[in-house]
N, C-alpha and C. Protein backbone atom coordinates (compact mmCIF):
# COMPACT_ATOMS: atom_id res chain seq x y z
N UNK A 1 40.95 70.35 -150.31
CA UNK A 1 40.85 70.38 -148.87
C UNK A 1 40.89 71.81 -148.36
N UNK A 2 40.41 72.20 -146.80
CA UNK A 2 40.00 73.41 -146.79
C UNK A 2 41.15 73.16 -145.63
N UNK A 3 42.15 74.43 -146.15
CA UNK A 3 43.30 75.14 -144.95
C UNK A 3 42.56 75.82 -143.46
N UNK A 4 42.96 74.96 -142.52
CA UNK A 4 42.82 75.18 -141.26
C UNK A 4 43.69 76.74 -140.77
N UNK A 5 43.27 77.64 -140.05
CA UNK A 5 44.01 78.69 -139.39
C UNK A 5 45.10 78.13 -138.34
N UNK A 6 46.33 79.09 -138.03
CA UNK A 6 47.80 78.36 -137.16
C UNK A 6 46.46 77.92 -135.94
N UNK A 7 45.90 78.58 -135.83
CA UNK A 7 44.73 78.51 -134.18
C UNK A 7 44.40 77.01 -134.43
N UNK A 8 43.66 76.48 -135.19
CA UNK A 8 43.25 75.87 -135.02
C UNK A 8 43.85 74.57 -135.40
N UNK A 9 44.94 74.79 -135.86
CA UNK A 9 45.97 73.28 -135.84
C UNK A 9 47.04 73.46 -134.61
N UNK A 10 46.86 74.24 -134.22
CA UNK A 10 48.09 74.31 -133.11
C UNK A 10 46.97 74.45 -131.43
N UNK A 11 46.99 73.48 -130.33
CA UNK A 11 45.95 73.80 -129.49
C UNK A 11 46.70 74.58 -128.67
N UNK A 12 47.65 74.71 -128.39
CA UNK A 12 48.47 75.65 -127.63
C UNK A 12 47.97 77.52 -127.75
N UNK A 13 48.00 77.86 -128.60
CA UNK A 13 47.09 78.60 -129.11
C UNK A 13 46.02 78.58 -129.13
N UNK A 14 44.95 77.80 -129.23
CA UNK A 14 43.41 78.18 -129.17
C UNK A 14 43.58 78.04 -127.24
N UNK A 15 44.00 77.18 -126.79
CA UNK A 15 44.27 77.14 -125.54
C UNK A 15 44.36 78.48 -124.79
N UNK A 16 45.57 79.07 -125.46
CA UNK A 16 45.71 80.17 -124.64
C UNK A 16 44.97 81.34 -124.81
N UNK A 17 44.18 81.27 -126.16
CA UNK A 17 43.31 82.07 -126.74
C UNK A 17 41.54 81.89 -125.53
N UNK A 18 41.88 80.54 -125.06
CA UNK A 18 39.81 80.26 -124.73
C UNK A 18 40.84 81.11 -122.94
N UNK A 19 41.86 80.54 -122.47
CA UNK A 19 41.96 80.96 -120.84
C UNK A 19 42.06 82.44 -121.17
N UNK A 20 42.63 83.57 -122.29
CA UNK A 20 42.45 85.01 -122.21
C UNK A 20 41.24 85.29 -121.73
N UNK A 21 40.11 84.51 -122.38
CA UNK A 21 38.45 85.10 -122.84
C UNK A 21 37.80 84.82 -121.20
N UNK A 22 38.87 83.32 -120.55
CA UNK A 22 38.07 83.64 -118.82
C UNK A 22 38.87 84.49 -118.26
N UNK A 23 39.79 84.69 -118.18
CA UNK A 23 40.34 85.64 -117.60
C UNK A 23 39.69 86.99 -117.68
N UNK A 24 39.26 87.45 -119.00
CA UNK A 24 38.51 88.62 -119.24
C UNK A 24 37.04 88.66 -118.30
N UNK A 25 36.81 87.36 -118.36
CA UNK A 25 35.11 87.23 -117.89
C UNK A 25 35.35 87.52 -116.60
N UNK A 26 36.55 87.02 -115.82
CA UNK A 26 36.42 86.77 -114.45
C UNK A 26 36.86 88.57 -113.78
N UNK A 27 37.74 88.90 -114.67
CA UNK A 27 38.37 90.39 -114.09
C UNK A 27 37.28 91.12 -115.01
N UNK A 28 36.16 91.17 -115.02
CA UNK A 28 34.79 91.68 -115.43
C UNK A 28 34.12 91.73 -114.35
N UNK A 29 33.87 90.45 -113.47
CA UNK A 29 33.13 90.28 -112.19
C UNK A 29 33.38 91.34 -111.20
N UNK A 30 32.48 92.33 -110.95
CA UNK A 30 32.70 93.16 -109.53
C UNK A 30 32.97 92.34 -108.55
N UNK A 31 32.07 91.72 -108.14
CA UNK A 31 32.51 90.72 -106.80
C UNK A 31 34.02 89.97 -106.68
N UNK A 32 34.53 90.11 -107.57
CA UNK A 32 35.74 89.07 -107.76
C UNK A 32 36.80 89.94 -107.75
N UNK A 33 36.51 91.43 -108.44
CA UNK A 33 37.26 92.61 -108.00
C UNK A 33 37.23 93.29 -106.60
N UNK A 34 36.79 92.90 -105.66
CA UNK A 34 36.14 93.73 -104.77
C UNK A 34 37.23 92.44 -103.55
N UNK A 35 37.38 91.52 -104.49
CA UNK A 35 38.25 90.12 -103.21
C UNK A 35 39.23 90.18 -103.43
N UNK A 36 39.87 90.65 -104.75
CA UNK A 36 41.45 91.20 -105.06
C UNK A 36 41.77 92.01 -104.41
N UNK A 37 40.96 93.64 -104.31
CA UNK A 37 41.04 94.63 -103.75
C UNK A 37 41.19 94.09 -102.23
N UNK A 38 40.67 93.44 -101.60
CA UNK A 38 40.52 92.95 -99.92
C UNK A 38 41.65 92.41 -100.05
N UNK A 39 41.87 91.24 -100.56
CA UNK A 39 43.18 90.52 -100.49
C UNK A 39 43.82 91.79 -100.54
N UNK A 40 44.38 92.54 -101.70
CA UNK A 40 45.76 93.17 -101.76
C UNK A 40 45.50 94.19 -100.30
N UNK A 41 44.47 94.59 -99.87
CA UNK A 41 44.71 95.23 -98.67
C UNK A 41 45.01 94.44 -97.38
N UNK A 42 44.75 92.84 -97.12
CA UNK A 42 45.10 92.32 -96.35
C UNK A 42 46.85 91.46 -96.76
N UNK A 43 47.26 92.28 -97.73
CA UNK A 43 48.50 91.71 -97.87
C UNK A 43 49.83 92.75 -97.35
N UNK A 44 49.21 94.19 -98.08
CA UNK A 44 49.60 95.54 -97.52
C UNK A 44 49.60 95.55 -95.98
N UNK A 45 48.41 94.81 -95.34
CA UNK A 45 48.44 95.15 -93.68
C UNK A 45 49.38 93.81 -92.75
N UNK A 46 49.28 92.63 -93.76
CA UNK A 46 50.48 91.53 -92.97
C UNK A 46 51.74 92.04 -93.32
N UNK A 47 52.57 92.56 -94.52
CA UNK A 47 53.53 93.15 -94.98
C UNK A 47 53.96 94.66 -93.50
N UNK A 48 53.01 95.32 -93.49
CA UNK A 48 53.36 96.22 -92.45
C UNK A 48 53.36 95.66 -90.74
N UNK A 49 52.54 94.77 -90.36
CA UNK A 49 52.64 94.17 -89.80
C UNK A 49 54.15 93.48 -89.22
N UNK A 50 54.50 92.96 -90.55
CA UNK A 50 55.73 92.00 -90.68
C UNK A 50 57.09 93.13 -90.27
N UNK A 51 56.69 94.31 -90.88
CA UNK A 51 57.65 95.21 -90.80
C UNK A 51 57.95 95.72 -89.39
N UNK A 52 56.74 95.86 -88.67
CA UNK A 52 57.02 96.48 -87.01
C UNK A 52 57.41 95.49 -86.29
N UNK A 53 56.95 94.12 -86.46
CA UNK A 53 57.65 92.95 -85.70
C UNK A 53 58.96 92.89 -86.19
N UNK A 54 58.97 92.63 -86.88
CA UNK A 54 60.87 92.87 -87.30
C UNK A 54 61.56 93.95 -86.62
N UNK A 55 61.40 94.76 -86.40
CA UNK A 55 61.70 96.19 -86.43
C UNK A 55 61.90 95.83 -84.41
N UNK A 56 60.86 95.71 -84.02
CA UNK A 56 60.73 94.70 -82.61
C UNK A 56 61.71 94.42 -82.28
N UNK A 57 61.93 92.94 -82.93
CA UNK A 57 62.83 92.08 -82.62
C UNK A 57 64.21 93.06 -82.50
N UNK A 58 64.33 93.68 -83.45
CA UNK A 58 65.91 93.93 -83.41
C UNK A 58 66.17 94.37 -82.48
N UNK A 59 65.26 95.56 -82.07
CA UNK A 59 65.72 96.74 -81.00
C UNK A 59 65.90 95.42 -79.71
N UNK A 60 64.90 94.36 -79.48
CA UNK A 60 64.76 93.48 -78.37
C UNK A 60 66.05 92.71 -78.21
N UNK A 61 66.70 92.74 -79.31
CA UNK A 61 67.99 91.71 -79.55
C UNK A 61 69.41 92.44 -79.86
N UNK A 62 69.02 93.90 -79.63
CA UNK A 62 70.45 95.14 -79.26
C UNK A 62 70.11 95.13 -77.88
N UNK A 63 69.17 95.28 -76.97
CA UNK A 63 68.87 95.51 -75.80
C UNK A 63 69.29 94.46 -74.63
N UNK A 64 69.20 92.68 -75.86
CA UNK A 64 69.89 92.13 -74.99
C UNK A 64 71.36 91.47 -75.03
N UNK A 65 71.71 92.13 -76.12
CA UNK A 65 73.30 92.12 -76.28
C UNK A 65 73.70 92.90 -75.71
N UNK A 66 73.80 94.05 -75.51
CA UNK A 66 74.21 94.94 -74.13
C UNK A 66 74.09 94.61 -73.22
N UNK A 67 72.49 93.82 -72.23
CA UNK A 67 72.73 93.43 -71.56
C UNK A 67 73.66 92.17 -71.07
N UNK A 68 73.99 91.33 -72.06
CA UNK A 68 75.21 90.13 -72.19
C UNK A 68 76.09 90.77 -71.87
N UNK A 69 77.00 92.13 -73.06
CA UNK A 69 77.80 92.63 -72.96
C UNK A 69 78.32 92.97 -71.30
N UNK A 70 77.00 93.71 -70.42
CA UNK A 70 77.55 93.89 -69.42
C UNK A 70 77.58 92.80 -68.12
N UNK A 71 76.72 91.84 -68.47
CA UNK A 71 76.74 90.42 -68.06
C UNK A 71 78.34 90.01 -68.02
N UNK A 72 78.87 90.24 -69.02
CA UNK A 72 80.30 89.61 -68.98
C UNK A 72 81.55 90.38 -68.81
N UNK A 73 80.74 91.46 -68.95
CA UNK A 73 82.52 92.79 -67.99
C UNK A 73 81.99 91.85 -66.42
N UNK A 74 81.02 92.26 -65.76
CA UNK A 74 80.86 91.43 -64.35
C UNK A 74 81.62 90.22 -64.13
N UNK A 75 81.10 88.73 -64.84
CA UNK A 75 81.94 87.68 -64.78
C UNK A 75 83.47 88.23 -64.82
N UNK A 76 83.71 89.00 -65.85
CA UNK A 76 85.22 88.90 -66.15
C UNK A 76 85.98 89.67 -64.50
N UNK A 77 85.26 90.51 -64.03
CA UNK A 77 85.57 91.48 -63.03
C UNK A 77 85.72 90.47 -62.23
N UNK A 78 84.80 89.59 -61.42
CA UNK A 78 84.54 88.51 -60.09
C UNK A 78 85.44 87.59 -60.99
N UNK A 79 85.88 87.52 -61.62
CA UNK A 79 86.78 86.03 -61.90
C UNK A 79 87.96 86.92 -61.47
N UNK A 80 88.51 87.88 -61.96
CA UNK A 80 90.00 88.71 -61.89
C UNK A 80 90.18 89.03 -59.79
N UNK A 81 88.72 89.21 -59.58
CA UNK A 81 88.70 89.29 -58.43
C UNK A 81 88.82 88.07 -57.22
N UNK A 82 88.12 87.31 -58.01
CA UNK A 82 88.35 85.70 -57.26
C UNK A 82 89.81 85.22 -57.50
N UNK A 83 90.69 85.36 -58.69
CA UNK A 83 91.84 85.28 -58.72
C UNK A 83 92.72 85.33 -57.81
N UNK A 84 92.73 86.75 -57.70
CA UNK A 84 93.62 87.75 -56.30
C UNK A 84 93.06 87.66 -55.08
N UNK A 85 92.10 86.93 -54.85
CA UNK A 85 91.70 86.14 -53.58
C UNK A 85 92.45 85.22 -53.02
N UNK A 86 92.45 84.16 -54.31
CA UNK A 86 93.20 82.88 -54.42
C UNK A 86 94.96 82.77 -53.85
N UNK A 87 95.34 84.10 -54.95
CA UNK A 87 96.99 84.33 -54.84
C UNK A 87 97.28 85.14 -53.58
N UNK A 88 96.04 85.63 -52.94
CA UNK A 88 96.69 86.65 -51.90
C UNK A 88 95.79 86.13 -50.36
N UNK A 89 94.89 85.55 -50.61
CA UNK A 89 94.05 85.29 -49.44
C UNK A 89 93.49 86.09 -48.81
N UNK A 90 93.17 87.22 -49.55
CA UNK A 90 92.53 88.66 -49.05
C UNK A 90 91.37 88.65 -50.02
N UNK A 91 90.64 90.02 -49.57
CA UNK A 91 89.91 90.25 -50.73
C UNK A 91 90.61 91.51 -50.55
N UNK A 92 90.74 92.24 -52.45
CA UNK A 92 91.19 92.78 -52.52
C UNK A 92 90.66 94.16 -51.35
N UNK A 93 91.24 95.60 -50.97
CA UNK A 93 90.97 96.73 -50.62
C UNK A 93 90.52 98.12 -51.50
N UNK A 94 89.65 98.07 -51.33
CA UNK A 94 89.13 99.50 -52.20
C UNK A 94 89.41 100.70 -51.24
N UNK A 95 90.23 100.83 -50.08
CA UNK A 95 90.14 101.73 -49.17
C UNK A 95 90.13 101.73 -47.86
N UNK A 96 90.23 102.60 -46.61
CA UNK A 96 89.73 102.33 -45.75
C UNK A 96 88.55 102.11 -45.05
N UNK A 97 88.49 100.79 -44.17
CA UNK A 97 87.14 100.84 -44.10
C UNK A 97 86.42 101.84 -43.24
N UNK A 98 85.41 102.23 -43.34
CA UNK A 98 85.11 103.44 -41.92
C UNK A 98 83.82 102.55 -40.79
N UNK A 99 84.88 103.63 -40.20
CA UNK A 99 84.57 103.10 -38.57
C UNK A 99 83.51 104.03 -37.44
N UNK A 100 82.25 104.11 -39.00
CA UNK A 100 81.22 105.14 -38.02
C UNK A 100 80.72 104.17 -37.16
N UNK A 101 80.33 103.05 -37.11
CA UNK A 101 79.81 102.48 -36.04
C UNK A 101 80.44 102.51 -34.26
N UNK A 102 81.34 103.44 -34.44
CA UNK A 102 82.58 103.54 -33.09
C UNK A 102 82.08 104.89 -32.71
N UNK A 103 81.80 106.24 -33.76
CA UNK A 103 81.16 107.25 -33.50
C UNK A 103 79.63 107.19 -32.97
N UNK A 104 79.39 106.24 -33.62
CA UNK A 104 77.49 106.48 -33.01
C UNK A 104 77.65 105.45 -31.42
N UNK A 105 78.60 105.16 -30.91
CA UNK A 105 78.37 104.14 -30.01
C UNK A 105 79.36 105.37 -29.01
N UNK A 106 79.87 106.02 -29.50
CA UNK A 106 80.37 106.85 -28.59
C UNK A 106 81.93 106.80 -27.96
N UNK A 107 82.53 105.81 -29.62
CA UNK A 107 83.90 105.36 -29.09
C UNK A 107 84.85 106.04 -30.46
N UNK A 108 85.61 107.20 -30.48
CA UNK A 108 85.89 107.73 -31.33
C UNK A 108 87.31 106.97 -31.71
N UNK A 109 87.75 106.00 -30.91
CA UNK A 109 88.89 105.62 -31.52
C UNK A 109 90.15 106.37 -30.53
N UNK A 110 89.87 107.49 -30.07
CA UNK A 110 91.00 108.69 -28.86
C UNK A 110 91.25 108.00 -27.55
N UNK A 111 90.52 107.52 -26.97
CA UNK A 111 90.65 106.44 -25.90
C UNK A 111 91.67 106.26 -25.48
């Protein structure tokens, strides 16, 4: 009887031996090189793409955490302030109030 080669008793091997030989044929094809090349440049330009939108977002999502941030010193201020409304029945005083409307009318208050 005539001894067969490992190739040809084992198909796993001739298998992987016949997909090398298309693989060779196909990365032979200019045209087929020329759609890799496009692809990998349209993968390079969604990848950078991906990178400035990201990049976007963040700055868009520090910009509006600060604005929260100062969203809620306010609330916290008008609540502390509505408080001492409540307990005092005033609103609080930042000062005296002025009384130019007595000067332009020609009433200085000396009277």
């Amino acid at each position: 009887m005539k001894r067969r080669s490992a190739a040809e008793n084992d198909p796993s091997v001739a298998n992987d031996e016949h997909n090398r030989k298309i693989n060779e044929l196909i990365d032979a094809d200019e045209v087929i090189a020329q759609h890799r090349a496009r692809v990998r440049e349209l993968e390079r330009e969604v990848e950078e793409k991906l990178r400035t939108a990201e990049l976007e977002l963040s700055v868009e999502r520090a910009k509006l955490a600060r604005q929260k941030m100062e969203l809620d010193d306010l609330k916290s201020e008008l609540e502390a302030k509505r408080q001492q409304f409540e307990a005092t029945g005033s609103m609080p005083i930042q000062g005296q109030p002025k009384r130019n409307w007595r000067s332009k009318l020609g009433l200085n208050g000396d009277e």
